[in-house]
Protein backbone atom coordinates (compact mmCIF):
# COMPACT_ATOMS: atom_id res chain seq x y z
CA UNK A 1 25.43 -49.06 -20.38
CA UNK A 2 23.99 -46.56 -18.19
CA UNK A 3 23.15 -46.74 -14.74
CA UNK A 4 20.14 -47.51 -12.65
CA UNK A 5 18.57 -44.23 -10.75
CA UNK A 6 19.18 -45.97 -7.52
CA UNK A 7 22.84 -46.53 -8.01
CA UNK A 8 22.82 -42.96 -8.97
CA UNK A 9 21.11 -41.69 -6.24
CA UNK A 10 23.09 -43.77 -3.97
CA UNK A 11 26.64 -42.56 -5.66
CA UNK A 12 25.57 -38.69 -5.31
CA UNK A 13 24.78 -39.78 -1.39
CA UNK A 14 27.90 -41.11 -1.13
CA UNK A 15 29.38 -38.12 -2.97
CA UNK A 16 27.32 -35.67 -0.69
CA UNK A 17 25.70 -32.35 -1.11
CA UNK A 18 28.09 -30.71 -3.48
CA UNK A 19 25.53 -28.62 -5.55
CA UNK A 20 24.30 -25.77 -4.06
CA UNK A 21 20.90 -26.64 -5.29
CA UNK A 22 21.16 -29.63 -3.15
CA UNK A 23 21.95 -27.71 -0.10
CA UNK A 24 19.36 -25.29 -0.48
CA UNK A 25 16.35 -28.37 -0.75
CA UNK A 26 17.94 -29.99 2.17
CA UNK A 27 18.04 -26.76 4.02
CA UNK A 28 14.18 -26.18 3.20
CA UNK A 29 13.32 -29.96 3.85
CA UNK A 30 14.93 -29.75 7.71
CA UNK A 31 12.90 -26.56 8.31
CA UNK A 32 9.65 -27.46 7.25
CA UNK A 33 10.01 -30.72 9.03
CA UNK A 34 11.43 -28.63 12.35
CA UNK A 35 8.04 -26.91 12.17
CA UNK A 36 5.78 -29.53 11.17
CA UNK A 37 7.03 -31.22 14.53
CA UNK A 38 7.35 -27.96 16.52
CA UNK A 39 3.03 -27.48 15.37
CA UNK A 40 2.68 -31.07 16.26
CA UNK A 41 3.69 -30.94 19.46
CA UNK A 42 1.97 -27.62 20.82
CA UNK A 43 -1.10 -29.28 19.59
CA UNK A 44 -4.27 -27.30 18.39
CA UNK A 45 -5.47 -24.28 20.66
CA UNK A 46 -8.74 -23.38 18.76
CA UNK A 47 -11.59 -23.29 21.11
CA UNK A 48 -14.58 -25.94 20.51
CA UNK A 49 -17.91 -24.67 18.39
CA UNK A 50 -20.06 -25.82 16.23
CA UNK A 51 -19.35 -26.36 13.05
CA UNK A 52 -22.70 -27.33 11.36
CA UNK A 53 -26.21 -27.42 12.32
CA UNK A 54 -28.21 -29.37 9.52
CA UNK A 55 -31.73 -27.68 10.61
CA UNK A 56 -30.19 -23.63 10.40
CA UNK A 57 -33.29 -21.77 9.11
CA UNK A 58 -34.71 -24.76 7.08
CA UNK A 59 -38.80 -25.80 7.03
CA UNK A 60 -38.54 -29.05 8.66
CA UNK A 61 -41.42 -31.88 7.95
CA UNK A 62 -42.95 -34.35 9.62
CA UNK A 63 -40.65 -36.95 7.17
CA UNK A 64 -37.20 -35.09 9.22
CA UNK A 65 -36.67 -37.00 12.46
CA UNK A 66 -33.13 -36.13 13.14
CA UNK A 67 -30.88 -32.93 13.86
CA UNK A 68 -26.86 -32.97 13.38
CA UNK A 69 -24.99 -30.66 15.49
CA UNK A 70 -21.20 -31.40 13.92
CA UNK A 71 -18.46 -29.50 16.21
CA UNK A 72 -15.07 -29.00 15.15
CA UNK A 73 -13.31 -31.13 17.60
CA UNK A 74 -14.90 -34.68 19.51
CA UNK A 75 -16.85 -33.53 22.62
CA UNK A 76 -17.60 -34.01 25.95
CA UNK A 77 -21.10 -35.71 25.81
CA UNK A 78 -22.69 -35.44 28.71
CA UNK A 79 -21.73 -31.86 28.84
CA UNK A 80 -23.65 -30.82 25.29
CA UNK A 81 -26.49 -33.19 26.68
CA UNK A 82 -26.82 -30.86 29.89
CA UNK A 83 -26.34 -27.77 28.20
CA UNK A 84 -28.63 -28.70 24.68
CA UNK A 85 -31.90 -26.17 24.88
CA UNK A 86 -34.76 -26.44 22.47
CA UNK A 87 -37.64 -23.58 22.95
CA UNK A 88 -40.35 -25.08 22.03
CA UNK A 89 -39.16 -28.36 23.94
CA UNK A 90 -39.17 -31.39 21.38
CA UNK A 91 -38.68 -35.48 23.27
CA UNK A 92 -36.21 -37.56 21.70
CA UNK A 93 -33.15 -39.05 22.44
CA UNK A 94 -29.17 -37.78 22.10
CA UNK A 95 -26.32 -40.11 20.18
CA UNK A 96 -23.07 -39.13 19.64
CA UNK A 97 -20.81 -40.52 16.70
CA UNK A 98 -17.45 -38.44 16.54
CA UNK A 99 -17.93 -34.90 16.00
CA UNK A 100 -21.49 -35.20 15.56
CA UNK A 101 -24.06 -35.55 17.94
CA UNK A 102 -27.74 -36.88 16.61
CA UNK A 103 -30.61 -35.38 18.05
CA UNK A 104 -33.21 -37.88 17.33
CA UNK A 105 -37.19 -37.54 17.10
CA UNK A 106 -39.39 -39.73 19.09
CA UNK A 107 -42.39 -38.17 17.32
CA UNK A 108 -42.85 -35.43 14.49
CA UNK A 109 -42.67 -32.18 15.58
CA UNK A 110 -45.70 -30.29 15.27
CA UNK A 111 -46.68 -27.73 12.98
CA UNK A 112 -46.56 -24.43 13.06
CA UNK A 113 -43.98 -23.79 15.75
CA UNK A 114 -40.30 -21.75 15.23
CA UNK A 115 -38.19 -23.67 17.26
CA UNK A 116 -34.79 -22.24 18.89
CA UNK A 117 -31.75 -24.36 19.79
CA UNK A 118 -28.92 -23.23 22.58
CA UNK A 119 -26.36 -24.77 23.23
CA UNK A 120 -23.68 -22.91 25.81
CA UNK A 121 -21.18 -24.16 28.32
CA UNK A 122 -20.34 -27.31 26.49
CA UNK A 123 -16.50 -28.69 27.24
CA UNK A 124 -14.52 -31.02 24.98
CA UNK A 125 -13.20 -34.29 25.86
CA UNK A 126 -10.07 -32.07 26.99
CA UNK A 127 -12.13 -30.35 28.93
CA UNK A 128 -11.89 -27.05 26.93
CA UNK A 129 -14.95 -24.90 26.90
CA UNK A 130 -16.49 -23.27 24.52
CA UNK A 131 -15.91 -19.47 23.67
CA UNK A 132 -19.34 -18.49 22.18
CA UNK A 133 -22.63 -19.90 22.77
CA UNK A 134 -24.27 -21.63 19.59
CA UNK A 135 -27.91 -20.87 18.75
CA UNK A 136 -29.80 -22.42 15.61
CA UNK A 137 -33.62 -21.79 14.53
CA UNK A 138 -35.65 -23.91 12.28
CA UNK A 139 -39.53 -24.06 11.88
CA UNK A 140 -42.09 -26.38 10.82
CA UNK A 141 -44.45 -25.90 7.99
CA UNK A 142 -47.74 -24.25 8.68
CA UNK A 143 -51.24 -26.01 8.98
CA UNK A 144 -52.64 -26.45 5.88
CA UNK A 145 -56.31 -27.44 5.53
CA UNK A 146 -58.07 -28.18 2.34
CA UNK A 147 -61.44 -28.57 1.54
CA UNK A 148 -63.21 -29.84 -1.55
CA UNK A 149 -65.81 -28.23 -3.40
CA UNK A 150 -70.08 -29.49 -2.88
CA UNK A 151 -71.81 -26.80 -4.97
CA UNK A 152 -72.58 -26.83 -8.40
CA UNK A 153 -69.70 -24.69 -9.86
CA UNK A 154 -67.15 -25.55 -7.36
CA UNK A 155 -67.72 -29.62 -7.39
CA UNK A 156 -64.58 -31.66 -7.00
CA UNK A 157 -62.32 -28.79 -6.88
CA UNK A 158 -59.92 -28.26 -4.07
């Protein structure tokens, strides 16, 4: 009758590493796991940015009402509040959720307009700063007007 895997396993345990195979996978197990814990514990040095900016040279509508800035580590928000610029200025309101902060509409931005976003000086909630100053553009669509047709050969056409 042959024997469960555990009771094997727990035999060549008992028996120890004899097979150099054995030794080798145990070797390269304690290692990785000796530098998994070394990484862990410096921690992670990158400097903060941003990520993702939804709005990067996109036509935005009237129907868009909100931006995303997503940053690559949580930040500091009243920091990225005080340092936000947007040339033309737009009025709405900030949220943060995470990584991402919402830049939220309180009315449609008008038309016409190339808009440019700054943000420098921001810290994380470490207090980190970041390296290199983000700037985005986006633009609205252009006016258009349309009229409809009164003469005889241009009736009803747009």
């Amino acid at each position: 009758m042959p024997a469960w895997p555990a009771r094997r396993f727990y035999a060549a345990l008992q028996r120890g590493l004899t097979q150099p195979l054995d030794r080798w996978v145990a070797g390269i197990t304690l290692c990785n796991l000796a530098i998994g814990v070394i990484l862990f514990l410096l921690g992670n040095h990158t400097a903060p940015y941003v990520r993702d900016f939804n709005w990067q040279q996109q036509r935005v509508g009237s129907q868009e009402l909100q931006m995303v800035l997503t940053f690559n580590r949580p930040m500091d928000a009243d920091s990225v509040a005080a340092n936000l610029e947007i040339q033309p200025p737009l009025p709405g309101r900030m949220h943060k959720l995470g990584r991402r902060f919402f830049w939220t509409l309180t009315e449609p931005a008008p038309y016409g307009q190339t808009y440019r976003l700054r943000l420098k000086a921001a810290v994380d909630e470490r207090g980190q700063p970041m390296v290199r100053p983000f700037e985005g553009e986006f633009r609205t669509p252009d006016r258009q007007l349309l009229g409809i047709g009164t003469e005889a050969d241009q009736r009803g056409r747009l």
